[in-house]
Structure formats: C-alpha cells, structure tokens
C-alpha atoms as a PDB file:
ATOM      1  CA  UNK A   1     -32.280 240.712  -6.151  1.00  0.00           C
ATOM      2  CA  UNK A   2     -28.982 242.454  -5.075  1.00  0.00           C
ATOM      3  CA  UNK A   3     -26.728 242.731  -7.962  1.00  0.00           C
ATOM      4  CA  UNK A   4     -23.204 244.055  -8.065  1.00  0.00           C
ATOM      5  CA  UNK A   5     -24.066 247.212  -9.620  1.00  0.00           C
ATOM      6  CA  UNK A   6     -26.035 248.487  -6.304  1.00  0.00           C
ATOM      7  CA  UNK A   7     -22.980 248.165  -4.500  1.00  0.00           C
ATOM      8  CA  UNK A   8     -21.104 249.701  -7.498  1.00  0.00           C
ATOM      9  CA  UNK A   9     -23.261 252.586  -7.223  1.00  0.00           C
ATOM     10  CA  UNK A  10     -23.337 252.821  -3.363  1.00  0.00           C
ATOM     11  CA  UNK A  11     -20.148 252.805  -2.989  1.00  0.00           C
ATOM     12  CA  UNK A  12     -19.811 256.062  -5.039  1.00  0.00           C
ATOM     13  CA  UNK A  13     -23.246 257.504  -3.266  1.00  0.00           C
ATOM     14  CA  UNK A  14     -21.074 256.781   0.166  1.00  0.00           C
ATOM     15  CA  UNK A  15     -17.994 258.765  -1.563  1.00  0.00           C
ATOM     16  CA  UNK A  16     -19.677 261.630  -3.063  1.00  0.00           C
ATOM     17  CA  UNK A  17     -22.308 261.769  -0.201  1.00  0.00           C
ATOM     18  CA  UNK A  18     -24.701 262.445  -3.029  1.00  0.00           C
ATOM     19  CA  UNK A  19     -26.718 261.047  -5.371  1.00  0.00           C
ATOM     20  CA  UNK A  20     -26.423 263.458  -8.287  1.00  0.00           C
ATOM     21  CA  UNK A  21     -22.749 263.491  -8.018  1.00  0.00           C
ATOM     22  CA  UNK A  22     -22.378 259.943  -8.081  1.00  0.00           C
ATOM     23  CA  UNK A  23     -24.416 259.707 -11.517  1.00  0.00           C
ATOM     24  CA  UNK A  24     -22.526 262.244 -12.998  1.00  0.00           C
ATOM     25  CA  UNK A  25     -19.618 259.861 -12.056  1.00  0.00           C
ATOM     26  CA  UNK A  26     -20.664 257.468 -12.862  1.00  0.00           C
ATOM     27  CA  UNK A  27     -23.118 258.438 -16.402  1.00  0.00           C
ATOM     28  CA  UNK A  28     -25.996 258.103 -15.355  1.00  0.00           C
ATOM     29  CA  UNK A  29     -28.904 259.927 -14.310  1.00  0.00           C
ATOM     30  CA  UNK A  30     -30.154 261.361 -10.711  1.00  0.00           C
ATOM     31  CA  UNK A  31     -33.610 259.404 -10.377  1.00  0.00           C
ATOM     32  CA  UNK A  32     -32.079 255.998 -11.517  1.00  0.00           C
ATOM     33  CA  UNK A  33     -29.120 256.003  -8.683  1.00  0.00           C
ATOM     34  CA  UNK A  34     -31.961 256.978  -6.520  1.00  0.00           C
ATOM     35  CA  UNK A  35     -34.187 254.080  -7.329  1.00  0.00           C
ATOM     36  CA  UNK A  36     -31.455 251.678  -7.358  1.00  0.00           C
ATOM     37  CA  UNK A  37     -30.397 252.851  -3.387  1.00  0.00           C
ATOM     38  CA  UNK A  38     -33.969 252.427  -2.889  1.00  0.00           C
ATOM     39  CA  UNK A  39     -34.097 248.749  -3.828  1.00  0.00           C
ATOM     40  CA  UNK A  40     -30.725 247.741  -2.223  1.00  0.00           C
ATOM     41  CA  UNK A  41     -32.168 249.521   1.127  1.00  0.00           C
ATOM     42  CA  UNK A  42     -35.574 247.366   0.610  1.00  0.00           C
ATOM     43  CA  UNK A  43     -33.363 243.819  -0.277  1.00  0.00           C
ATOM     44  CA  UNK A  44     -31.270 244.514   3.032  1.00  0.00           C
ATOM     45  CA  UNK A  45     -34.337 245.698   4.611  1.00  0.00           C
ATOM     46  CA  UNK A  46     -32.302 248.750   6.606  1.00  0.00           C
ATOM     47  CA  UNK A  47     -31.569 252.083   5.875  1.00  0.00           C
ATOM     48  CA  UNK A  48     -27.871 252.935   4.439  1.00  0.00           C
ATOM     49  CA  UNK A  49     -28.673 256.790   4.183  1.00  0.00           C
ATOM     50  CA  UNK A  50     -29.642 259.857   5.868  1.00  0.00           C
ATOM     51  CA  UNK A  51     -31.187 262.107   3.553  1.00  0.00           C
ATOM     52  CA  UNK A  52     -31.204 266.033   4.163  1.00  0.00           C
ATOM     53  CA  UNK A  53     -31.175 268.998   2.453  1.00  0.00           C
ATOM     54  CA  UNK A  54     -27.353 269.713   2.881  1.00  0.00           C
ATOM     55  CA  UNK A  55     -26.605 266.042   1.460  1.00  0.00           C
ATOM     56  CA  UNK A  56     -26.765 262.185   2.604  1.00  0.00           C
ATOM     57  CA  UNK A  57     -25.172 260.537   5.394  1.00  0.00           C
ATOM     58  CA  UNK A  58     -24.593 257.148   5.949  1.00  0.00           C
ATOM     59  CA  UNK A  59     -26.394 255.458   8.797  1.00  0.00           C
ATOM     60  CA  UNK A  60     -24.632 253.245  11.548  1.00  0.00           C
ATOM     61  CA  UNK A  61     -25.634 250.117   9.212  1.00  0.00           C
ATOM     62  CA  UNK A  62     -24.346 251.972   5.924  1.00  0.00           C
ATOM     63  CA  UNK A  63     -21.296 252.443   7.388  1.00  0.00           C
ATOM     64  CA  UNK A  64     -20.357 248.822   8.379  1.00  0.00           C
ATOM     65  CA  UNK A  65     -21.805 247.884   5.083  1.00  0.00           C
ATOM     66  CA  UNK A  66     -19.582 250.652   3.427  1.00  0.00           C
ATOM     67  CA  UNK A  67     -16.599 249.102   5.115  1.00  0.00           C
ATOM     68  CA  UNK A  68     -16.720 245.781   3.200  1.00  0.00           C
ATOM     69  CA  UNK A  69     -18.137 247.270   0.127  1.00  0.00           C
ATOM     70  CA  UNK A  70     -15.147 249.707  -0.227  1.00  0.00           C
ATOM     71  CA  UNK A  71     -12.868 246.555   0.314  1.00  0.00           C
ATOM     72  CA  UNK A  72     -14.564 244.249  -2.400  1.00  0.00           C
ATOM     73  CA  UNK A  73     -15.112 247.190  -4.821  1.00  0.00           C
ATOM     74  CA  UNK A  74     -11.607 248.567  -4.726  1.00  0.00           C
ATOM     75  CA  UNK A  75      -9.908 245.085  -4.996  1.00  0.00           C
ATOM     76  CA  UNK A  76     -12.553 244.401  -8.216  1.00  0.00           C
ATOM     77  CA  UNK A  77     -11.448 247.529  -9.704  1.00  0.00           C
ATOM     78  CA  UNK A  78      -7.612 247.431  -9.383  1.00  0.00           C
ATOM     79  CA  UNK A  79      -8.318 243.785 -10.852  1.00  0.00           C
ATOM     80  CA  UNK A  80     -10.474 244.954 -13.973  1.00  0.00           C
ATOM     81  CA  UNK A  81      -7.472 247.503 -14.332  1.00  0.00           C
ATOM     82  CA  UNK A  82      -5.257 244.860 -14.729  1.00  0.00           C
ATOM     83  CA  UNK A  83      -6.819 242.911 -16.753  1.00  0.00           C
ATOM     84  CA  UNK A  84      -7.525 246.041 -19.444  1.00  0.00           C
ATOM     85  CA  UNK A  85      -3.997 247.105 -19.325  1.00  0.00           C
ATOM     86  CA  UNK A  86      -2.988 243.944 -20.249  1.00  0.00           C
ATOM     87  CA  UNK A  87      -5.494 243.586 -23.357  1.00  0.00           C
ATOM     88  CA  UNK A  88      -4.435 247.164 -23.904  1.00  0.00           C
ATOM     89  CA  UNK A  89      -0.893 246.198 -24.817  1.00  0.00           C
ATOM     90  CA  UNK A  90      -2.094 243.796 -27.161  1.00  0.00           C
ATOM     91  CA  UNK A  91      -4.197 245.250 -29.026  1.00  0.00           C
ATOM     92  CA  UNK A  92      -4.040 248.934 -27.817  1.00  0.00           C
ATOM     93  CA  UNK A  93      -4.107 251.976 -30.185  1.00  0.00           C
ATOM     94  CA  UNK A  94      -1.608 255.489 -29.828  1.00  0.00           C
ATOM     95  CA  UNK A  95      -2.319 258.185 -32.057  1.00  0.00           C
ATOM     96  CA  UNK A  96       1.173 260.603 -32.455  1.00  0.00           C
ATOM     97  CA  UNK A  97       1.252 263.894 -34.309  1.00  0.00           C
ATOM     98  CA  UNK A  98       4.446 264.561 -35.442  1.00  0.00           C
ATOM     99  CA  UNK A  99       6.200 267.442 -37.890  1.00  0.00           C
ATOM    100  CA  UNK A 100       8.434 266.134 -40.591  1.00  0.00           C
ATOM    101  CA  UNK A 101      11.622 267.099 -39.425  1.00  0.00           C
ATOM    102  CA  UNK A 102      10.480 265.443 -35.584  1.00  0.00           C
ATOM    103  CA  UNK A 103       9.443 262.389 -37.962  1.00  0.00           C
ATOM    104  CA  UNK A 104      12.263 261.658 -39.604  1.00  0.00           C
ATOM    105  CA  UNK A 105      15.158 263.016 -37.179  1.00  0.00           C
ATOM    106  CA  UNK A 106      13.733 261.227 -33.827  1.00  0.00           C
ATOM    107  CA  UNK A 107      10.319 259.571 -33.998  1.00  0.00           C
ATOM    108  CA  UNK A 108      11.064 256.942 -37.007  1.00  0.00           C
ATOM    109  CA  UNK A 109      13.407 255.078 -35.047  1.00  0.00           C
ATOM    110  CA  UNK A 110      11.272 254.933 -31.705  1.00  0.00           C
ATOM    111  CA  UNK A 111       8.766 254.087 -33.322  1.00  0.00           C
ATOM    112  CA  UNK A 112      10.397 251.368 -34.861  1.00  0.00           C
ATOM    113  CA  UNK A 113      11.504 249.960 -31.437  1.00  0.00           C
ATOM    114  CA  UNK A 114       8.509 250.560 -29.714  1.00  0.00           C
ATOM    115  CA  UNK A 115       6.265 248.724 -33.007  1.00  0.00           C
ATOM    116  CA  UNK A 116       8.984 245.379 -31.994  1.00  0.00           C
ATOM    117  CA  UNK A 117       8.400 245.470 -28.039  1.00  0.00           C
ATOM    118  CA  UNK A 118       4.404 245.828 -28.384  1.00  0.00           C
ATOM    119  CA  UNK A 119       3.561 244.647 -32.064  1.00  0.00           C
ATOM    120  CA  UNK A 120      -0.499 244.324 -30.844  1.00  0.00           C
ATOM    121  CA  UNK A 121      -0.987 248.231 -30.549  1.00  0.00           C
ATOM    122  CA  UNK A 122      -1.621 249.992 -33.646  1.00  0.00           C
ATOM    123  CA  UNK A 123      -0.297 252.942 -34.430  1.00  0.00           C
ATOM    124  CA  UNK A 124      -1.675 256.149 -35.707  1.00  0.00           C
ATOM    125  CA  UNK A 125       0.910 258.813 -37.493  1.00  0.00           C
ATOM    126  CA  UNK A 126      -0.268 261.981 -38.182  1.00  0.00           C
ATOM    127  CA  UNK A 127       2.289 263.729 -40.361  1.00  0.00           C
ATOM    128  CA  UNK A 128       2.433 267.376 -40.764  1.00  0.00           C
ATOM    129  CA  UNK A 129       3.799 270.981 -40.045  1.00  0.00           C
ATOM    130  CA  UNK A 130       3.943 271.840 -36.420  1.00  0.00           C
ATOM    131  CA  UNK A 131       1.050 274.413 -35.940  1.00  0.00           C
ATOM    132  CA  UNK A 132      -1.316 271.667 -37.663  1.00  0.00           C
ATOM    133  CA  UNK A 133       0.082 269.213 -35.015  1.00  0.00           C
ATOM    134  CA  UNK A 134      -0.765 271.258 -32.246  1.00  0.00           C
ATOM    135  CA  UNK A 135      -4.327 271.885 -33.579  1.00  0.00           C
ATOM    136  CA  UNK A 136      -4.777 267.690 -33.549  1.00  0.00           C
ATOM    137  CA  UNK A 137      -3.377 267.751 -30.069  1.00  0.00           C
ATOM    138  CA  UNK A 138      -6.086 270.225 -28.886  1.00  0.00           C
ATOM    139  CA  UNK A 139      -8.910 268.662 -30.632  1.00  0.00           C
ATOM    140  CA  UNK A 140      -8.138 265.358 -29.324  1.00  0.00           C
ATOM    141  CA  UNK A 141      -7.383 263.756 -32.622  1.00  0.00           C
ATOM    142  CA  UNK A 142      -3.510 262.719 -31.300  1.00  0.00           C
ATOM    143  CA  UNK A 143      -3.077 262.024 -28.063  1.00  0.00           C
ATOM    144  CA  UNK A 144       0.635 263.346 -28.113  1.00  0.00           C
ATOM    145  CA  UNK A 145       2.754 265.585 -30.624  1.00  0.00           C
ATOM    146  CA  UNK A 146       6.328 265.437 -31.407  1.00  0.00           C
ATOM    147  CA  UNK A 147       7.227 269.081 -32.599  1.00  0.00           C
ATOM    148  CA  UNK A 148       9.848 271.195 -33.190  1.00  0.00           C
ATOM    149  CA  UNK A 149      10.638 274.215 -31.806  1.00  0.00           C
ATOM    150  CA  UNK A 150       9.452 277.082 -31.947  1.00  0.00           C
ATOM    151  CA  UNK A 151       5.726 276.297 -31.089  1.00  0.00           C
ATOM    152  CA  UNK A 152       2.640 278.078 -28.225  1.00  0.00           C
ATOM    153  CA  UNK A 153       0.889 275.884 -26.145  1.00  0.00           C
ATOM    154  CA  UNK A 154      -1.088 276.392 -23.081  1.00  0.00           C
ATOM    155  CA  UNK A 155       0.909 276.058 -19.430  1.00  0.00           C
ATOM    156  CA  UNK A 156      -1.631 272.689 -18.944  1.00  0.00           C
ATOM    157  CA  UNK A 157       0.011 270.983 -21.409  1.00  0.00           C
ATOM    158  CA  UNK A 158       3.254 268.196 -20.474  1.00  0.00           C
ATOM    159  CA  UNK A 159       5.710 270.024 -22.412  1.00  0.00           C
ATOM    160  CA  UNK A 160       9.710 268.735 -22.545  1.00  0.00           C
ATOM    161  CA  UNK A 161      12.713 269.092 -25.019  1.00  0.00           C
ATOM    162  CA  UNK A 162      13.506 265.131 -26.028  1.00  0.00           C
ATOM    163  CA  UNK A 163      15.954 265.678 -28.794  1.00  0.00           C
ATOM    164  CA  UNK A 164      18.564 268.491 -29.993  1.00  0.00           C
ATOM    165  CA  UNK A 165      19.639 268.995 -33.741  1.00  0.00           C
ATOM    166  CA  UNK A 166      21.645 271.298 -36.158  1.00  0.00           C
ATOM    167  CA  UNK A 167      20.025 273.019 -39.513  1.00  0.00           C
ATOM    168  CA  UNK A 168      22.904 273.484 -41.719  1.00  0.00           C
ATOM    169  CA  UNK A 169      22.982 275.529 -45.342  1.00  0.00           C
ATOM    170  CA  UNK A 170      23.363 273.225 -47.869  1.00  0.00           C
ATOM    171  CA  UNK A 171      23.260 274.006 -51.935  1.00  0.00           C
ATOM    172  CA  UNK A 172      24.112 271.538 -55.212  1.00  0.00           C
ATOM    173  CA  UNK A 173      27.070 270.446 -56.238  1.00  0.00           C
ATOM    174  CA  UNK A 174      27.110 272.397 -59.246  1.00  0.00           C
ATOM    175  CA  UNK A 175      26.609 275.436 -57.081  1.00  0.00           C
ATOM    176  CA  UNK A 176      29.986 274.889 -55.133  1.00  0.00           C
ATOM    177  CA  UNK A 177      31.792 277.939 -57.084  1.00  0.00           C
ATOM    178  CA  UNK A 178      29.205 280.182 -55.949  1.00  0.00           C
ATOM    179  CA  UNK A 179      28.230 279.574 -52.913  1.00  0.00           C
ATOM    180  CA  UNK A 180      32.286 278.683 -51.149  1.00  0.00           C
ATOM    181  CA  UNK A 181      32.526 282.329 -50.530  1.00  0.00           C
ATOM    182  CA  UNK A 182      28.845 282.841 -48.476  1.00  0.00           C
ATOM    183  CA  UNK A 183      30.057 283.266 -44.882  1.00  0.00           C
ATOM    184  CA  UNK A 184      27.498 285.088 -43.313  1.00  0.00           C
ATOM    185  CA  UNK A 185      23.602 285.823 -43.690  1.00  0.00           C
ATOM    186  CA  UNK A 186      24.083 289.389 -45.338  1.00  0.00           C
ATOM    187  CA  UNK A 187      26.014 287.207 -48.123  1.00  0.00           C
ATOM    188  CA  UNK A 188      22.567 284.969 -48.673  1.00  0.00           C
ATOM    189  CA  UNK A 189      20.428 288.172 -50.267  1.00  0.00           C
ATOM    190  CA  UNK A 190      21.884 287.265 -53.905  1.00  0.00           C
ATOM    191  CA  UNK A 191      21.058 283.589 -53.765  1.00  0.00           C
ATOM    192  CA  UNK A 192      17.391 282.307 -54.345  1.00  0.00           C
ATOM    193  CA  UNK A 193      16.292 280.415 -50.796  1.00  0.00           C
ATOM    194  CA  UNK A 194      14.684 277.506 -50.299  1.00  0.00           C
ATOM    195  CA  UNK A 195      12.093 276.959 -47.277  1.00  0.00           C
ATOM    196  CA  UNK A 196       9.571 275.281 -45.668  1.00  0.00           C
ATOM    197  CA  UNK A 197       5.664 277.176 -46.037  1.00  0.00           C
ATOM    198  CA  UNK A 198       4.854 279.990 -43.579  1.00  0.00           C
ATOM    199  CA  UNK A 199       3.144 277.813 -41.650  1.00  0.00           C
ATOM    200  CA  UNK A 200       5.789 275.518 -40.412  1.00  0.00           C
ATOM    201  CA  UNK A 201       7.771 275.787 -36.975  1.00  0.00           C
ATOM    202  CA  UNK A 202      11.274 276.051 -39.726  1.00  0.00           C
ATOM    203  CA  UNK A 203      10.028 279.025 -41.219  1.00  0.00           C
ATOM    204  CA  UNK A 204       9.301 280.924 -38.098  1.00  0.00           C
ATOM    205  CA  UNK A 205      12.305 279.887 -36.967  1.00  0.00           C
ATOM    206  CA  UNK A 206      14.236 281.260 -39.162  1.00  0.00           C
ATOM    207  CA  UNK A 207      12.506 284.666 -39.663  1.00  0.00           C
ATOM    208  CA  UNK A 208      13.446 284.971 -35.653  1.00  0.00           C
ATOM    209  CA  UNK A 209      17.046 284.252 -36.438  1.00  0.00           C
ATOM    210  CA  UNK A 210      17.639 286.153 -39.272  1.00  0.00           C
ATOM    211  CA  UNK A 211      15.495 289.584 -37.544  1.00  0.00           C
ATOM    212  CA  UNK A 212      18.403 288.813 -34.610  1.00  0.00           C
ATOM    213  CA  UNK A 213      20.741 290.032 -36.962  1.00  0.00           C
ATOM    214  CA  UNK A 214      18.459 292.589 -38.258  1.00  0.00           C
ATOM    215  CA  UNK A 215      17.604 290.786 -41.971  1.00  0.00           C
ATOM    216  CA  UNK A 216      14.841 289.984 -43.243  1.00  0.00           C
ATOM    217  CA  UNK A 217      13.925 286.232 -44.290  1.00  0.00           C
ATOM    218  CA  UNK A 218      12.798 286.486 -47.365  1.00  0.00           C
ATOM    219  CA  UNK A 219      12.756 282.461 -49.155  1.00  0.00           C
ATOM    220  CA  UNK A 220      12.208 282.852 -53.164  1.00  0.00           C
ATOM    221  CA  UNK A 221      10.603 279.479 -53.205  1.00  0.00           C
ATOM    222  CA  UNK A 222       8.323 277.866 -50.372  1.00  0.00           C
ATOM    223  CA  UNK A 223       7.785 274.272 -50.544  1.00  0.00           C
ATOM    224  CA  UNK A 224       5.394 271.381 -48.339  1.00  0.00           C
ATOM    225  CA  UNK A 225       8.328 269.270 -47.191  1.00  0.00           C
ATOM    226  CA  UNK A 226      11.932 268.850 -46.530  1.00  0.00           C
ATOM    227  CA  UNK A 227      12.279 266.249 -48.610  1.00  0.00           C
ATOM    228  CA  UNK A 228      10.813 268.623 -51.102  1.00  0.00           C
ATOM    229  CA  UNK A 229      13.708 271.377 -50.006  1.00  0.00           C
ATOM    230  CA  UNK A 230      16.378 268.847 -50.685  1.00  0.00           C
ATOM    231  CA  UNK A 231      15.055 267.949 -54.218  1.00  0.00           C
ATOM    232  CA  UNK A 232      15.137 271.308 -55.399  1.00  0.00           C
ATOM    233  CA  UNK A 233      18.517 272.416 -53.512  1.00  0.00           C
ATOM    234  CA  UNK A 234      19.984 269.894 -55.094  1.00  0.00           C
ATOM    235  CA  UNK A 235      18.577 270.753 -58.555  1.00  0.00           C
ATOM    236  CA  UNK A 236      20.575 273.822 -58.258  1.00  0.00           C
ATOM    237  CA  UNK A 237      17.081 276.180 -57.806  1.00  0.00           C
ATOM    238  CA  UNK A 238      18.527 277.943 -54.735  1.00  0.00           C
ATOM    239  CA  UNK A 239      20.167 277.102 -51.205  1.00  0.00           C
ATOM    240  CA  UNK A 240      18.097 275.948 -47.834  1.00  0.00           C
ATOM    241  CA  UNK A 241      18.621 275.013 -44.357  1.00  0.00           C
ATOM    242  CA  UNK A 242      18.335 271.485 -43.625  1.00  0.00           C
ATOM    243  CA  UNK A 243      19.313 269.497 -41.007  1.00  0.00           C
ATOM    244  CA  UNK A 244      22.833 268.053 -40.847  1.00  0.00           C
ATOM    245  CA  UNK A 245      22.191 265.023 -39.973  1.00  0.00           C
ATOM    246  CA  UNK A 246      20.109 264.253 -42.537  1.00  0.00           C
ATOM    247  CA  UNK A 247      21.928 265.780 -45.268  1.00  0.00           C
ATOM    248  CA  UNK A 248      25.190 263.734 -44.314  1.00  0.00           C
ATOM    249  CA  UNK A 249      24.651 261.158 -46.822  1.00  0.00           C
ATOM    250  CA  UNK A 250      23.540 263.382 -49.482  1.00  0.00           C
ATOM    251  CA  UNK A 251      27.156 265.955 -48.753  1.00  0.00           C
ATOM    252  CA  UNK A 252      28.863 262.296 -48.715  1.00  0.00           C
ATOM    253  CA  UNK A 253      27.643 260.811 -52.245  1.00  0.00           C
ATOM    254  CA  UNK A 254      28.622 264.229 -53.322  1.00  0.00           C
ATOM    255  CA  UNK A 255      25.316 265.613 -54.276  1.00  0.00           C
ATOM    256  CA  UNK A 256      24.518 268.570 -52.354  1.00  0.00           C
ATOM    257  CA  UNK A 257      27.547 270.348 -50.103  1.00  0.00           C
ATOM    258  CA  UNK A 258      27.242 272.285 -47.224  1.00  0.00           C
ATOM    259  CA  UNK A 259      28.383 275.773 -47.064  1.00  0.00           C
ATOM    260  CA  UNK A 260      30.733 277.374 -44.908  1.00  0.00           C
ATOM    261  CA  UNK A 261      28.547 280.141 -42.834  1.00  0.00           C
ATOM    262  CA  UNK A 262      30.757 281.685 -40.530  1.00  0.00           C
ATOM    263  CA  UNK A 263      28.501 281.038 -37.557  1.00  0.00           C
ATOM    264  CA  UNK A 264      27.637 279.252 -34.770  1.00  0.00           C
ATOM    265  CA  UNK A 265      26.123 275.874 -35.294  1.00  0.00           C
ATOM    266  CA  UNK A 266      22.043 276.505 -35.490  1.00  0.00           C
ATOM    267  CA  UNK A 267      20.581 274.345 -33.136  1.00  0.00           C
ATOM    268  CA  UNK A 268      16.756 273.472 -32.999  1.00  0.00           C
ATOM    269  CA  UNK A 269      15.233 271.334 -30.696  1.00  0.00           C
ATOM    270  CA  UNK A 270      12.439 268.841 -30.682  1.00  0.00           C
ATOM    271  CA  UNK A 271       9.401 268.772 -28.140  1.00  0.00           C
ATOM    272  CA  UNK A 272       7.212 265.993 -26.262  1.00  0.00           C
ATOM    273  CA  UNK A 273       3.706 267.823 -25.853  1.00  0.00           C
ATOM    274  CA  UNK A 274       0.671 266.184 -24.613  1.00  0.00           C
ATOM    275  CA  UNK A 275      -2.552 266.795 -21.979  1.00  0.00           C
ATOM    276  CA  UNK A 276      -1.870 264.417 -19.067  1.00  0.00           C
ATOM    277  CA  UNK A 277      -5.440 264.806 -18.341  1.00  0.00           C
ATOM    278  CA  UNK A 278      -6.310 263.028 -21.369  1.00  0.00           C
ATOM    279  CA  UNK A 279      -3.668 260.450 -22.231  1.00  0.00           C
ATOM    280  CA  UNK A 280      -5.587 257.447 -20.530  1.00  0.00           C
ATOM    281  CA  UNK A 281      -4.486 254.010 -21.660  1.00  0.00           C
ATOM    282  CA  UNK A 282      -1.653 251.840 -20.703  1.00  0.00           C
ATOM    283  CA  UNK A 283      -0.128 251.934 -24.903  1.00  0.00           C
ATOM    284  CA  UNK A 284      -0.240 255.347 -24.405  1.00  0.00           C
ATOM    285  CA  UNK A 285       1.601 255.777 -21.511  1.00  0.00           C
ATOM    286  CA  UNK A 286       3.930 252.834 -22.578  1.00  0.00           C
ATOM    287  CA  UNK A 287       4.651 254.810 -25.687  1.00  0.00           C
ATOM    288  CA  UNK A 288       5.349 258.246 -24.087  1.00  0.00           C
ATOM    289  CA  UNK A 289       7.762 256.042 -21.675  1.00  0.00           C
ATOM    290  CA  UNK A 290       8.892 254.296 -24.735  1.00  0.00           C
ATOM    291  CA  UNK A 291      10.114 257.686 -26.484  1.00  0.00           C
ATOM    292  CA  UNK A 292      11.109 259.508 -23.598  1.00  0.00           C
ATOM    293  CA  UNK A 293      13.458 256.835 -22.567  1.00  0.00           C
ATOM    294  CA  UNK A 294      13.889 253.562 -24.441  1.00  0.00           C
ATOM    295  CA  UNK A 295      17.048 252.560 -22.919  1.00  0.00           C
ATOM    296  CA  UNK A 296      14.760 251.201 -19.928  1.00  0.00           C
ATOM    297  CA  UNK A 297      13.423 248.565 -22.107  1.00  0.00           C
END
C-alpha cells in the first residue's frame, strides 16, 4: 500500500539524487529509504531510479511522477508550515539572555509589549552579566542575547546596536560636599568606587576608558548587580557609574546626586546577538521583529 511517506521520501531521493543523503535529511537511516523506494517501485510496478555508482537518476517514469509529487509535496509542506506557525504564536516559547543593565534599560518594556500582542508564547528570561549571556547563546540555552557593549562574538553571529545610553557618576546625598569638586577621573583616586564584578561587560568597560586616559580602574568594592551599586552609593560607601536614566528618579527624590565630571557624556550601547542558523520558530522571529522594531505592530 502506497502511503504518503514514500512520496515524502522520494521526493527528497529525486532532490538529493541519493539515498543516503536523503536519510540524513530526513533522520533516518540508508537501508530503510532504500526499502521504502523499493516498495513504492513494486506498488507502481515501474522503475523511478537509475542506480550507479556515481549516484541515482530518475528514469523517464520517475520523472513525470517527480513532477506531480514535487507539486503535492511542496503545497503540503508550505500548508503544515502554516498551520505550525500559527500554533506557534499561541503557544510558542522564546528564550532571551539578557545583562541587567540591557534588562532593565531596554528589554523590560519590549517585553512587556510583545507579552500583550502574543500572550500564548511563554517566555524564558535569563538574567545575568554579559559574558555569562554569551556562553547561553553559544550553548543553545537562549536563542538570542540582549548585551551591552563591550562583548566578542564570532563573525557568524547576527550582531546589531538596538539601543544607546549614558553611565553617569552618581554618589549620596550626604556625600554632596565632597564629591561637588570631582571634575575629572584623576580626582576619583581618593573616593572608594563602586562597580559591577570583573566579569561584567561595565567593568571592562570602564577599565578601557579609564587606561584611555592612562589610570588605572581600580573599584574598592565589587558588587553582583546595579541595583546592588545603587544601594550602597546611596549608603554613602563610595561613588559608581550608573546609568542616567535610571538614576533620574533617585537624583529627583533627592537621594543620590550626580556629580559634575568635566567630560563628555559616557555613552554605552546595547546589542541584539543571535545565530540565524538556529533561531527557527515563528515566536522567535516575531520576538526579534518585535524588539528590533515595535513601532510596526
């Protein structure tokens, strides 16, 4: 009995022109696409194939057959695709790798939007520094990573700047006497400094900007998070870098104040990395869309 699997699998024979390279196509194994060929050439009582040492060839009958199978498998397939793309923004799942200061300066509010415009796809948040982020990206356990700058990734990697920002130094209220008169970086080496662990795209960062003016960057207290950075800045235990726009409400209430480095703003940006060999599914793809561009939905 012809079933719609021997056509499935001799219409990828008739592409690949062999039978081992249509079951590694298709996951299978050598002898089983052979047997199945076999039977569909015994139910139609012809022979589709020419079989040689240099490959297979499709006989005068294989071809016409070919013809309508290639019709009927390709319309099937662009229908199944339809179909799963459909079920995949219902019930889809994204997972996103994202540093903290990507998190909670960009990503939050996508994420947001995108959560109301597909509420079927889970979502999976990885949270953490940016070489960690990167490491889930190559392993496969995220299928994208929003990171910030500065970061090394291999040239087949998608890699584009989605989002600019400014780190500002910011220190306690009750530190406002001392710290009015730091204008430049030179003036920072008698304050403790607050930073983000060696490990995290900020730190690097800053040990790049600080050798530009020939200085060392030398934090007396290294801490997990930003949040973490704020806490203590504001607890009068030294001064950080943070970024303005999240400090705003923080300089506003009066809690923390920003001080008056005689510089030019510091500007960091924020990255969109992922494989485009691997990102597959229509959520996916949606969500990438979603983040690169929401105004389009």
């Amino acid at each position: 009995m012809i079933t719609y699997d021997y056509y499935r699998i001799f219409y990828y024979v008739a592409q690949y022109k062999s039978f081992t390279r249509a079951a590694e196509a298709l996951h299978n194994n050598q002898p089983n696409i052979t047997r199945c060929m076999n039977n569909l050439e015994s139910e139609l009582n012809c022979t589709l194939f020419l079989r040689s040492n240099k490959g297979i060839t499709l006989t005068p009958e294989g071809k016409r057959l070919y013809e309508h199978v290639a019709i009927a498998y390709e319309q099937l397939s662009l229908g199944e695709d339809e179909i799963r793309q459909n079920r995949d923004l219902e019930n889809g799942l994204v997972s996103i790798g994202a540093s903290e200061t990507a998190l909670r300066l960009f990503l939050l509010d996508r994420i947001v939007s995108f959560h109301k415009a597909y509420p079927g796809v889970h979502l999976k948040i990885r949270n953490s520094q940016t070489p960690d982020t990167l490491e889930a990206l190559e392993c496969g356990q995220v299928e994208m990573a929003i990171i910030s700058a500065p970061f090394k990734i291999g040239k087949e990697y998608h890699d584009e700047t989605i989002y600019q920002f400014e780190d500002i130094l910011i220190a306690s209220a009750e530190a406002l006497p001392v710290v009015k008169n730091i204008h430049s970086l030179k003036d920072l080496a008698a304050l403790p400094l607050i930073s983000l662990p060696r490990n995290s795209s900020s730190y690097e960062f800053y040990v790049s900007y600080f050798f530009k003016e020939q200085l060392k960057y030398q934090p007396m207290i290294e801490t997990e998070t930003a949040d973490q950075v704020l806490s203590l800045v504001e607890h009068n235990l030294g001064v950080g870098f943070f970024p303005a726009s999240a400090a705003q409400e923080f300089i506003d209430a009066g809690r923390i104040v920003k001080v008056p480095l005689d510089l030019s703003p510091i500007l960091r940006k924020t990255h969109l990395v992922y494989h485009p060999q691997r990102v597959r599914g229509l959520a996916a793809l949606k969500a990438i869309e979603f983040i690169t561009n929401p105004a389009t939905f």
